[in-house]
Protein backbone atom coordinates (compact mmCIF):
# COMPACT_ATOMS: atom_id res chain seq x y z
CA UNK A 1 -17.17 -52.23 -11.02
CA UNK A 2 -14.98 -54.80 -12.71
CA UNK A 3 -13.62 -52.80 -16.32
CA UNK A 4 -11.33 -53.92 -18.97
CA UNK A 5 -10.62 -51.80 -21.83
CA UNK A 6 -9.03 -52.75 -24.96
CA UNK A 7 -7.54 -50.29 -27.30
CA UNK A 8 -4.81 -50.19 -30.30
CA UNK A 9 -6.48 -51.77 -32.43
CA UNK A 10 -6.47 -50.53 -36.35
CA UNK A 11 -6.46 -51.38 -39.75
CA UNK A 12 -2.75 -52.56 -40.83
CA UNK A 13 -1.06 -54.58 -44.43
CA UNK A 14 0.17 -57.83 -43.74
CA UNK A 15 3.21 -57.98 -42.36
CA UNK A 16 2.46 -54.94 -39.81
CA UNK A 17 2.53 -54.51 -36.37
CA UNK A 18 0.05 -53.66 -34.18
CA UNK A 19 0.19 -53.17 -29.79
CA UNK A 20 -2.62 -54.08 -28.25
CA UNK A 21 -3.49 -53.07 -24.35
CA UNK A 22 -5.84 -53.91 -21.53
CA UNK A 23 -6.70 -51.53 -18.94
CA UNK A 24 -7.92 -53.64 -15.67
CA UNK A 25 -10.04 -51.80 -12.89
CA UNK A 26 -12.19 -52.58 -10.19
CA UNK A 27 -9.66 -56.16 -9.78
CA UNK A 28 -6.68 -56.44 -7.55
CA UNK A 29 -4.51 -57.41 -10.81
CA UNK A 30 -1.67 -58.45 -9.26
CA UNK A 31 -3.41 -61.41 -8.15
CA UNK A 32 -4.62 -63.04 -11.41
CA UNK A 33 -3.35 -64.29 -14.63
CA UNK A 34 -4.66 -62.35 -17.90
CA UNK A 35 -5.57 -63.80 -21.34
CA UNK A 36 -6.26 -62.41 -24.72
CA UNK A 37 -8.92 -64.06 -27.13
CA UNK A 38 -9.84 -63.47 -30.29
CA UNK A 39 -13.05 -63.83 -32.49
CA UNK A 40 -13.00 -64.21 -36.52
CA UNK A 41 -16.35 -63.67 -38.34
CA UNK A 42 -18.38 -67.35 -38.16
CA UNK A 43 -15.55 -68.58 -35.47
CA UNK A 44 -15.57 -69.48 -32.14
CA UNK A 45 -13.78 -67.68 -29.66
CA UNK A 46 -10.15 -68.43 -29.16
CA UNK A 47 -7.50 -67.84 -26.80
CA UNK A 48 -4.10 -66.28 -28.54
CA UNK A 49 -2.10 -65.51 -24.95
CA UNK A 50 -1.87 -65.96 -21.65
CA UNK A 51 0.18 -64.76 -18.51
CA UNK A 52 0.64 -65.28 -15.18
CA UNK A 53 0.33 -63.09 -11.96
CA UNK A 54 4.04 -61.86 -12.08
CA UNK A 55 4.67 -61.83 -15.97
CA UNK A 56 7.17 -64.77 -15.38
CA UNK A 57 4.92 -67.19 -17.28
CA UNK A 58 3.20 -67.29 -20.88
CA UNK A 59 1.55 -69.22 -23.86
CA UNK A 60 0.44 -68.98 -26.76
CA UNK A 61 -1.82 -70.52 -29.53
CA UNK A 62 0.60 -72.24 -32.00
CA UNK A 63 -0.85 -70.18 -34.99
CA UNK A 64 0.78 -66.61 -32.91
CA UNK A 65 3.63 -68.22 -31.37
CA UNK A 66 6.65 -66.28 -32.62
CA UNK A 67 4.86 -63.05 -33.70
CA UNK A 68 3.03 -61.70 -31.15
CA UNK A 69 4.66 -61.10 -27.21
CA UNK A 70 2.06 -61.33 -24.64
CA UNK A 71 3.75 -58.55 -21.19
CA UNK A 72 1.95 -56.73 -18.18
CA UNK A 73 2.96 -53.45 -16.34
CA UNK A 74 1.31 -54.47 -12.58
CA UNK A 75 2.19 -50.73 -11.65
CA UNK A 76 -0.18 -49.61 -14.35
CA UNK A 77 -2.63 -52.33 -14.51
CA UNK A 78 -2.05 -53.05 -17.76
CA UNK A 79 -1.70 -56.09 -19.98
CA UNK A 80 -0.41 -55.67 -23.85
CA UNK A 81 -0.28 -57.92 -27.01
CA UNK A 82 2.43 -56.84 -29.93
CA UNK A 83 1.61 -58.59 -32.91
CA UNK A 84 4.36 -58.23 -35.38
CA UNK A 85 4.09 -60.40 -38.52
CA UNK A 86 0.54 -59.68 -39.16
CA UNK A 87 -1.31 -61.72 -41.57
CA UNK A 88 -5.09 -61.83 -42.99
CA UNK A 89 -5.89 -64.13 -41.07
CA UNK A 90 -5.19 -62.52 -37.54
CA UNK A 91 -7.86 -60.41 -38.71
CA UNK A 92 -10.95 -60.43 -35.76
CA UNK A 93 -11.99 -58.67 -32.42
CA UNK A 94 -9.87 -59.49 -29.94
CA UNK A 95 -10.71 -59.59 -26.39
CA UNK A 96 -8.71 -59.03 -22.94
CA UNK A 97 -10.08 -61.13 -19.95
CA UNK A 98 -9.32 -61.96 -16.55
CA UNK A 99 -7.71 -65.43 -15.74
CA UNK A 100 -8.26 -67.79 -13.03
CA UNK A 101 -12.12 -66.67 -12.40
CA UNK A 102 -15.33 -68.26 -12.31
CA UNK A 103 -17.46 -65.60 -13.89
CA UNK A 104 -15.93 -64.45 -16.96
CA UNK A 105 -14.82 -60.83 -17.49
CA UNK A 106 -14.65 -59.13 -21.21
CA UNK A 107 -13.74 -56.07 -21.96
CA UNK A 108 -15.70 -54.25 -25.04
CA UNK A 109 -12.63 -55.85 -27.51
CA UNK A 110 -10.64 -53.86 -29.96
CA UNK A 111 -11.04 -54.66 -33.89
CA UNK A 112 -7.71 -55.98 -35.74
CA UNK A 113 -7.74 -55.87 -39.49
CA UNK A 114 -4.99 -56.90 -41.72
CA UNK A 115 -5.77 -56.52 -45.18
CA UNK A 116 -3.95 -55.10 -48.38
C-alpha cells in the first residue's frame, strides 16, 4: 500500500534546471523525514537530500549543495528536488524514499540527463 512516485525528470544542457517530485501514499507523511538518492551507471547509490518531518531541517551531499533545494508540501504529500546548475555529472536515476524506517521504501525513480 506504501507508493512513492517520482516524476519531472527529462533530458536538459548543462546548466538547466530541472524539479523533481515525490508523491507519498499509503504513509502518514507528516510523521517522517524524506530523502532523495541518486544512482549513476556503475555507482553505488547515493543520497543528494534530506528533510525533516516539518521542512524546518535539510542536507545535502557536498557535490549538490548550492544548486539543488530539497522542500515538502505536507498538505499534498509531496516532496520536490530543484536542481538548478545542472551538470553531466548529475546525470542518473534518482530515487525518492522514506526516512527514519527500517524497511526501505523506493519509488520507481525518475531519469535525469544532462548532456549537450
Amino acid at each position: 500500500q506504501v507508493q512513492l512516485v517520482e516524476s519531472g525528470g527529462g533530458l536538459v544542457q548543462p546548466g538547466g534546471s530541472l524539479r523533481l517530485s515525490c508523491a507519498v501514499s499509503g504513509f502518514t507523511f507528516t510523521s517522517v523525514a524524506m530523502n532523495w538518492y541518486r544512482q549513476a551507471p556503475g555507482k553505488e547509490r547515493e543520497l543528494v537530500a534530506g528533510i525533516g518531518t516539518t521542512g524546518g531541517s535539510t542536507v545535502y551531499a557536498d557535490s549538490v549543495k548550492g544548486r539543488f533545494t530539497i522542500s515538502r508540501d505536507n498538505a499534498k504529500n509531496t516532496v520536490y528536488l530543484q536542481m538548478n546548475s545542472l551538470k553531466p555529472e548529475d546525470t542518473a536515476v534518482y530515487y525518492c524514499k522514506i526516512g527514519g524506517v527500517r524497511k526501505d521504501y523506493w519509488g520507481q525513480g525518475t531519469q535525469v540527463t544532462v548532456s549537450s
